[in-house]
N, C-alpha and C. Protein backbone atom coordinates (compact mmCIF):
# COMPACT_ATOMS: atom_id res chain seq x y z
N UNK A 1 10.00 18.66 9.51
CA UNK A 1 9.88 18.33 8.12
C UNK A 1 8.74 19.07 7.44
N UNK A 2 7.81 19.99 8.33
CA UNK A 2 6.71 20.60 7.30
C UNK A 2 6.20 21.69 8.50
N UNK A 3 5.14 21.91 8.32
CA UNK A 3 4.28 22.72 9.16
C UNK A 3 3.43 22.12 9.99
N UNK A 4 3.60 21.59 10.53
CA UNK A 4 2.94 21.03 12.02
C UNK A 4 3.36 20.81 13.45
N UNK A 5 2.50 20.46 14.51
CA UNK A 5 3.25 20.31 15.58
C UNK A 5 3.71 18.70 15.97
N UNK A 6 3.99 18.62 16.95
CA UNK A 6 4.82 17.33 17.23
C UNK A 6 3.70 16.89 17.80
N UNK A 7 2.65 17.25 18.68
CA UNK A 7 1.66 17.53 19.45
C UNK A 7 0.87 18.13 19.76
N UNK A 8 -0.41 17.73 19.82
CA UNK A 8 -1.15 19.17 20.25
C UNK A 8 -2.23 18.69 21.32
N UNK A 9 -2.86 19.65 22.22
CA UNK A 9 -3.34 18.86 23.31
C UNK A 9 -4.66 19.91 23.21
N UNK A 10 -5.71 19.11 23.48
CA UNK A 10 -7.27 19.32 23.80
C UNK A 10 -8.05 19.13 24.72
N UNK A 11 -8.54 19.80 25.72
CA UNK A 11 -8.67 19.21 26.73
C UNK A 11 -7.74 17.94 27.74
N UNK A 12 -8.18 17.33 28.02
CA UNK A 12 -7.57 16.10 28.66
C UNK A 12 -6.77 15.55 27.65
N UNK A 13 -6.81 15.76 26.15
CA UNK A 13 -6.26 14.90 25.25
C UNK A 13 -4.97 15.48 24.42
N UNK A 14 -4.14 14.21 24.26
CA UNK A 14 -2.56 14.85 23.43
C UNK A 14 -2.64 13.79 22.10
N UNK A 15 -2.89 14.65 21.33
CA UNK A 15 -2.83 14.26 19.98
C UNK A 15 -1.59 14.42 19.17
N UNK A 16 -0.44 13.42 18.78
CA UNK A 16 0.23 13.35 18.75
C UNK A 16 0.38 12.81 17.03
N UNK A 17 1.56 13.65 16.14
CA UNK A 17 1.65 13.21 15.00
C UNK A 17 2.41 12.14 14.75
N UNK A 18 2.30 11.71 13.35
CA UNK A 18 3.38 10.33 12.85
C UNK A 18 4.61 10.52 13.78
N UNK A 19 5.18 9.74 14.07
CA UNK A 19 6.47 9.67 14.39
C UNK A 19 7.23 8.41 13.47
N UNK A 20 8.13 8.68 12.86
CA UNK A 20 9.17 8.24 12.11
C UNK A 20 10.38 8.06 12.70
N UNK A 21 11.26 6.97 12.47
CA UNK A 21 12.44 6.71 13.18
C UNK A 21 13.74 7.32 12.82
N UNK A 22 13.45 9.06 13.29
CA UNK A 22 14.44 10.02 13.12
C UNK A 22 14.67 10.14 14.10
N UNK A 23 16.54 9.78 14.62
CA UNK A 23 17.20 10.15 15.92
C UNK A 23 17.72 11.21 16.00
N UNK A 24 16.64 12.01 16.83
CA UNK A 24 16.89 13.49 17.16
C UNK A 24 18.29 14.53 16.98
N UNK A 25 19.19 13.31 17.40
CA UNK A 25 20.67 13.88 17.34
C UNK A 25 21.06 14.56 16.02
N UNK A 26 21.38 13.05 15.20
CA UNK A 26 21.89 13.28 13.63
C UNK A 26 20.70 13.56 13.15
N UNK A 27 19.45 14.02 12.90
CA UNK A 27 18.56 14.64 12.37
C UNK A 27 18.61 13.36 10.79
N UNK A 28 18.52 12.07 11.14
CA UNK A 28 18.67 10.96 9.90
C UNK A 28 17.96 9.99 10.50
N UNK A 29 17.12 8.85 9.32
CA UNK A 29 16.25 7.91 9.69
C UNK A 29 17.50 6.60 10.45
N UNK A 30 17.21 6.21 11.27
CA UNK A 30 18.16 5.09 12.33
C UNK A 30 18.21 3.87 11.03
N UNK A 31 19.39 4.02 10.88
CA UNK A 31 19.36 2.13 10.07
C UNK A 31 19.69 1.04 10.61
N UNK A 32 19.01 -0.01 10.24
CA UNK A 32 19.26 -1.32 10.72
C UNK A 32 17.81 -1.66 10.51
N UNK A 33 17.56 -2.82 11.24
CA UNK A 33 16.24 -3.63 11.24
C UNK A 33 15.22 -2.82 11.67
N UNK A 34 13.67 -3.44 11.30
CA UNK A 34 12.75 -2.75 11.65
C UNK A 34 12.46 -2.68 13.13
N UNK A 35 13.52 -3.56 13.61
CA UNK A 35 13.09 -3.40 15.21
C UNK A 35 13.51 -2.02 15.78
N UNK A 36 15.05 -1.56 15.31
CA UNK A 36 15.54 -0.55 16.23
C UNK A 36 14.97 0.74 15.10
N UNK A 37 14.33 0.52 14.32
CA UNK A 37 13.18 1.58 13.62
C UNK A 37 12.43 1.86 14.94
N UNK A 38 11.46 0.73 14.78
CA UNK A 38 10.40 0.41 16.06
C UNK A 38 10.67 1.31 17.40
N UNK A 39 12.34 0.54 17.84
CA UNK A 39 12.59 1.13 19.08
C UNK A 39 12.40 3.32 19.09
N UNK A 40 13.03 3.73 17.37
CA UNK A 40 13.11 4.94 17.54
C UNK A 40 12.21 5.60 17.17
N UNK A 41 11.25 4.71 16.96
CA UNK A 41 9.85 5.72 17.16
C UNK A 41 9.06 5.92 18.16
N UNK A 42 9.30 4.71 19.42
CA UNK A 42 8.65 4.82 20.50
C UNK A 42 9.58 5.62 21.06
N UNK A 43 10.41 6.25 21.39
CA UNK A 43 11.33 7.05 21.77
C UNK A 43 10.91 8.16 21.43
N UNK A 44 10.87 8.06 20.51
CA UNK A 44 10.12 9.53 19.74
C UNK A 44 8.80 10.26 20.27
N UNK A 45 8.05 9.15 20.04
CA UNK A 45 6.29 9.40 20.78
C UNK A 45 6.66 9.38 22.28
N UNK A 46 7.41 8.97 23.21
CA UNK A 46 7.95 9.03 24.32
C UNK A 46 7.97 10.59 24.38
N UNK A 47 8.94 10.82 23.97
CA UNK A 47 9.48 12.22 23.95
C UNK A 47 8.13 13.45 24.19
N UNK A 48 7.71 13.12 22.95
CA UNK A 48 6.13 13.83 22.60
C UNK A 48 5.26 13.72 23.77
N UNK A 49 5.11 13.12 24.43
CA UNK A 49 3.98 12.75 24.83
C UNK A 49 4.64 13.59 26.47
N UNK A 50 6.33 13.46 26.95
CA UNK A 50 6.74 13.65 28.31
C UNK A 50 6.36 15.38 27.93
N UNK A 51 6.74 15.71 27.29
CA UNK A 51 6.93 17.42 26.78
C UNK A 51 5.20 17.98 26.38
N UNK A 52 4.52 16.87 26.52
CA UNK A 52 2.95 17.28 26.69
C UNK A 52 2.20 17.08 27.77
N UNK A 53 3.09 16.39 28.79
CA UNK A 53 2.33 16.20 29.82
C UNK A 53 1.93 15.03 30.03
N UNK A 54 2.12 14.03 29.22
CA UNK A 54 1.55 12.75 28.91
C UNK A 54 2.62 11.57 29.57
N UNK A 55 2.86 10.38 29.15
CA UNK A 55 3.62 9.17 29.02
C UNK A 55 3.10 7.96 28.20
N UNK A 56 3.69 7.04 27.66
CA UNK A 56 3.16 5.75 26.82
C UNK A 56 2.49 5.50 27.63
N UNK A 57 2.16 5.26 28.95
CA UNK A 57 1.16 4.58 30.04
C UNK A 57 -0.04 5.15 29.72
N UNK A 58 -0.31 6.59 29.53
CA UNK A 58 -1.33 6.84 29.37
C UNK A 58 -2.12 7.18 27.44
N UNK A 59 -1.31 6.32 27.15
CA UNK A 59 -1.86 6.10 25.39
C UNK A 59 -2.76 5.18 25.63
N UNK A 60 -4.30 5.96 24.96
CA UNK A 60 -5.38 5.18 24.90
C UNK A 60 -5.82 4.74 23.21
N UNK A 61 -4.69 5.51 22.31
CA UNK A 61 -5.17 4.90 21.13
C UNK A 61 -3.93 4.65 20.12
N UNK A 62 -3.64 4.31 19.18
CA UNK A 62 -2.22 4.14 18.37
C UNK A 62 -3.20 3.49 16.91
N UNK A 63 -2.40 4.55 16.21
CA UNK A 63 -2.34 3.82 14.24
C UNK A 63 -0.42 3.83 14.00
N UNK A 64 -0.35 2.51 13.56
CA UNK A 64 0.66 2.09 12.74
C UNK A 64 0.52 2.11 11.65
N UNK A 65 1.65 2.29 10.96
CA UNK A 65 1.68 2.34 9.80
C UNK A 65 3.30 1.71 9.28
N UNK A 66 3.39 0.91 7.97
CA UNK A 66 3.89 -0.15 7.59
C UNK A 66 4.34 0.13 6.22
N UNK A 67 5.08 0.24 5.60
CA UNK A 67 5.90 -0.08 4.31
C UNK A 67 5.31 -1.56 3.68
N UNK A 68 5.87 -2.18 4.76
CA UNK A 68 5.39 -3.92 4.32
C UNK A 68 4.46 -4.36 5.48
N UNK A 69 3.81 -5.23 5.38
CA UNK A 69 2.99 -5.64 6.17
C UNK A 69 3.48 -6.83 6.95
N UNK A 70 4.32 -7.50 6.48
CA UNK A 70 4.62 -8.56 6.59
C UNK A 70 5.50 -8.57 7.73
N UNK A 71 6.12 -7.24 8.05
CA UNK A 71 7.06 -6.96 9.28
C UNK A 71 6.39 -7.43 10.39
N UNK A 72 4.75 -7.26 10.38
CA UNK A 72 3.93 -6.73 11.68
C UNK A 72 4.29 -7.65 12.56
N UNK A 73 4.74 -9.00 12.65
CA UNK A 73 4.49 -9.48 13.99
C UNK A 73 6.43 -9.35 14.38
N UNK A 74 7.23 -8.78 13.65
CA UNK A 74 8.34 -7.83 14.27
C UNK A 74 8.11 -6.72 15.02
N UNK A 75 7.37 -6.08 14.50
CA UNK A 75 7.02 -4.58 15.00
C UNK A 75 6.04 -4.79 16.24
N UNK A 76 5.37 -5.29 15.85
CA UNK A 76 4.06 -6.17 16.78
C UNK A 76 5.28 -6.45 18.17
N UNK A 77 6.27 -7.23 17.75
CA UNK A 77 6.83 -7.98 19.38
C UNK A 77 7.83 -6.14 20.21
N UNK A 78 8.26 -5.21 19.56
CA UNK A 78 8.75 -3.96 20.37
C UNK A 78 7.81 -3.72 20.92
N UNK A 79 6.35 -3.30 20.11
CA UNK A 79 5.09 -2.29 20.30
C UNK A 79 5.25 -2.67 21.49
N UNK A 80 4.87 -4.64 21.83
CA UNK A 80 3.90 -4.94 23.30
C UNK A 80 5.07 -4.72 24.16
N UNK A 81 6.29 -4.33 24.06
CA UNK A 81 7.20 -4.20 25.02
C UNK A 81 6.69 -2.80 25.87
N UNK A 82 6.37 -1.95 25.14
CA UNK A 82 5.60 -0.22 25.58
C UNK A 82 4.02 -0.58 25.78
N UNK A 83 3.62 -1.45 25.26
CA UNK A 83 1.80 -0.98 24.85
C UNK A 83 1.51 -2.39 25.34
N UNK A 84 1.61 -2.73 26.67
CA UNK A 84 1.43 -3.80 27.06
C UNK A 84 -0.43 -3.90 28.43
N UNK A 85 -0.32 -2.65 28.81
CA UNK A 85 -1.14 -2.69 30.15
C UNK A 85 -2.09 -3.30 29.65
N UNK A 86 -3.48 -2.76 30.69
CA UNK A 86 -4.10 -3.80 30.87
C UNK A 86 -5.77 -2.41 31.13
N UNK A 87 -6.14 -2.12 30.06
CA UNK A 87 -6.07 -3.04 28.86
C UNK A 87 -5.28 -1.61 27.79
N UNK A 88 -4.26 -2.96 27.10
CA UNK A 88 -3.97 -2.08 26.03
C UNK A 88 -4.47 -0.59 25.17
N UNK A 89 -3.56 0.08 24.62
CA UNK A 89 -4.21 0.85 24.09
C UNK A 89 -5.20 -0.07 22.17
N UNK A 90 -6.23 0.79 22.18
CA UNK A 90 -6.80 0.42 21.27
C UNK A 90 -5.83 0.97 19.88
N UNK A 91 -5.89 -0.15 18.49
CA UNK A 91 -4.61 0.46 17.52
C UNK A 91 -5.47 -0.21 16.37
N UNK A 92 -4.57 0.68 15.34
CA UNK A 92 -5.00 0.20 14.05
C UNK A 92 -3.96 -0.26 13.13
N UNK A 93 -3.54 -1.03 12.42
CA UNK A 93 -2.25 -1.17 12.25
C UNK A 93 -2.69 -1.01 10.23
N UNK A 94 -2.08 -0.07 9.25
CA UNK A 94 -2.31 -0.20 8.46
C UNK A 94 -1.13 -0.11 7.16
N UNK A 95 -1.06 -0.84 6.05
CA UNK A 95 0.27 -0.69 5.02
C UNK A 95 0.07 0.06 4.39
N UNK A 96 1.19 0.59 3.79
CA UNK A 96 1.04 2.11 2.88
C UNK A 96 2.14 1.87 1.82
N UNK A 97 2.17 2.98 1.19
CA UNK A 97 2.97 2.44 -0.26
C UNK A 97 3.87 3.44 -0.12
N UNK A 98 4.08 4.62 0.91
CA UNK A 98 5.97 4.80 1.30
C UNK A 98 5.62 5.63 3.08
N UNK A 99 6.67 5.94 3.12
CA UNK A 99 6.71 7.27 4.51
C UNK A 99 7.86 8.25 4.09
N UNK A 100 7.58 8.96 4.85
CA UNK A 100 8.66 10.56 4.84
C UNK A 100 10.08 9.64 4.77
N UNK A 101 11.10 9.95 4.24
CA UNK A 101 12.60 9.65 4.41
C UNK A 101 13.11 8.34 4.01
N UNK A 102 11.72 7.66 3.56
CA UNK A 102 12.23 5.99 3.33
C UNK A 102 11.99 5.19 4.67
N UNK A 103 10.85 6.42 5.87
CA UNK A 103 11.05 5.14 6.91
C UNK A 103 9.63 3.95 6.37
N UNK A 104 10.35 2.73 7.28
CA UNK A 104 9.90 1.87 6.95
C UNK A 104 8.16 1.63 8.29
N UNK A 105 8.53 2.46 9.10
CA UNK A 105 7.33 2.54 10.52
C UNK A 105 7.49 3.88 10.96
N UNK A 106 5.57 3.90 11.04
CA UNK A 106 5.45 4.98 11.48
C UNK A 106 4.12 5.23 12.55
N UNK A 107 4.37 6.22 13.94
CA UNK A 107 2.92 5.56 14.66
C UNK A 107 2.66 6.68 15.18
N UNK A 108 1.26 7.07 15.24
CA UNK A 108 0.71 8.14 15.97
C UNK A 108 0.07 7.45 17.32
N UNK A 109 -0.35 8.84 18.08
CA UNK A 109 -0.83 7.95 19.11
C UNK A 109 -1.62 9.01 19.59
N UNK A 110 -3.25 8.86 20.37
CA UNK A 110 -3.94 9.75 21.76
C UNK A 110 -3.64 9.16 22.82
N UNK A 111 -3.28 10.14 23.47
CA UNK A 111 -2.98 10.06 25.54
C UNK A 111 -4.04 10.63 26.30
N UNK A 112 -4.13 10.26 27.15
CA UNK A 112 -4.57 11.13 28.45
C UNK A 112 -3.17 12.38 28.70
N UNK A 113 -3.58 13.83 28.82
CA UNK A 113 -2.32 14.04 29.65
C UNK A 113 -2.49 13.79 31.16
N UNK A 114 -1.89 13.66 31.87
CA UNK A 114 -1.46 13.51 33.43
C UNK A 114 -2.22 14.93 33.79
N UNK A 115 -3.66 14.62 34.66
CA UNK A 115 -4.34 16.09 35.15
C UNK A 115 -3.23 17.01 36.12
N UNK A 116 -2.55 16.24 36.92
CA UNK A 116 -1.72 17.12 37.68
C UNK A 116 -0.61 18.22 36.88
N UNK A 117 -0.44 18.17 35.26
CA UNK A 117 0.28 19.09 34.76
C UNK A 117 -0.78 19.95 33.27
N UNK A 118 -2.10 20.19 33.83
CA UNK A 118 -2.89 20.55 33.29
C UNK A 118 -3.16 22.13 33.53
């Protein structure tokens, strides 16, 4: 959608952009509830993170971002399905007044990458 990368990695670290709930296939935002939004953005940052060397296991930080706020403890119950360990990654969860395409969630995230593909 612009000039940037999907990812970019720094040292030990994968800095990873918004992800929006665009299914790779049909190149279109997923409709339905904010959950299977939810689901296609962790899919997304999934993606990002395997093709950097990374995995959700090793996300040490996450900003959300929200259309409405009021979703959060929807979005809140997918997140802890991925972002559950111990201890969680640290997050910021904040509302905004739109996103790219009309999505309604959107989440960046820092990883560790995995040293063995360094």
């Amino acid at each position: 959608m612009g000039p940037y990368s999907q990812g970019v990695s720094h040292g030990p670290w994968l800095f990873s952009s918004g992800q929006i709930p665009i299914d790779p296939r049909s190149e279109t935002i997923v409709n339905g509830e904010i959950e299977a939004q939810t689901e296609q953005v962790i899919a997304n940052l999934a993606a990002v993170l395997e093709e950097g060397g990374s995995s959700l296991g090793r996300v040490v930080r996450t900003t959300v971002y929200l259309t409405d706020l009021s979703l959060f403890s929807r979005v809140n119950a997918v997140y802890g399905r991925y972002f559950d360990g111990d201890p969680a990654p640290a997050r910021s969860t904040v509302q905004v007044a739109a996103l790219p395409l009309g999505a309604a969630v959107e989440i960046d995230v820092i990883a560790l990458i995995d040293p063995r593909d360094s």
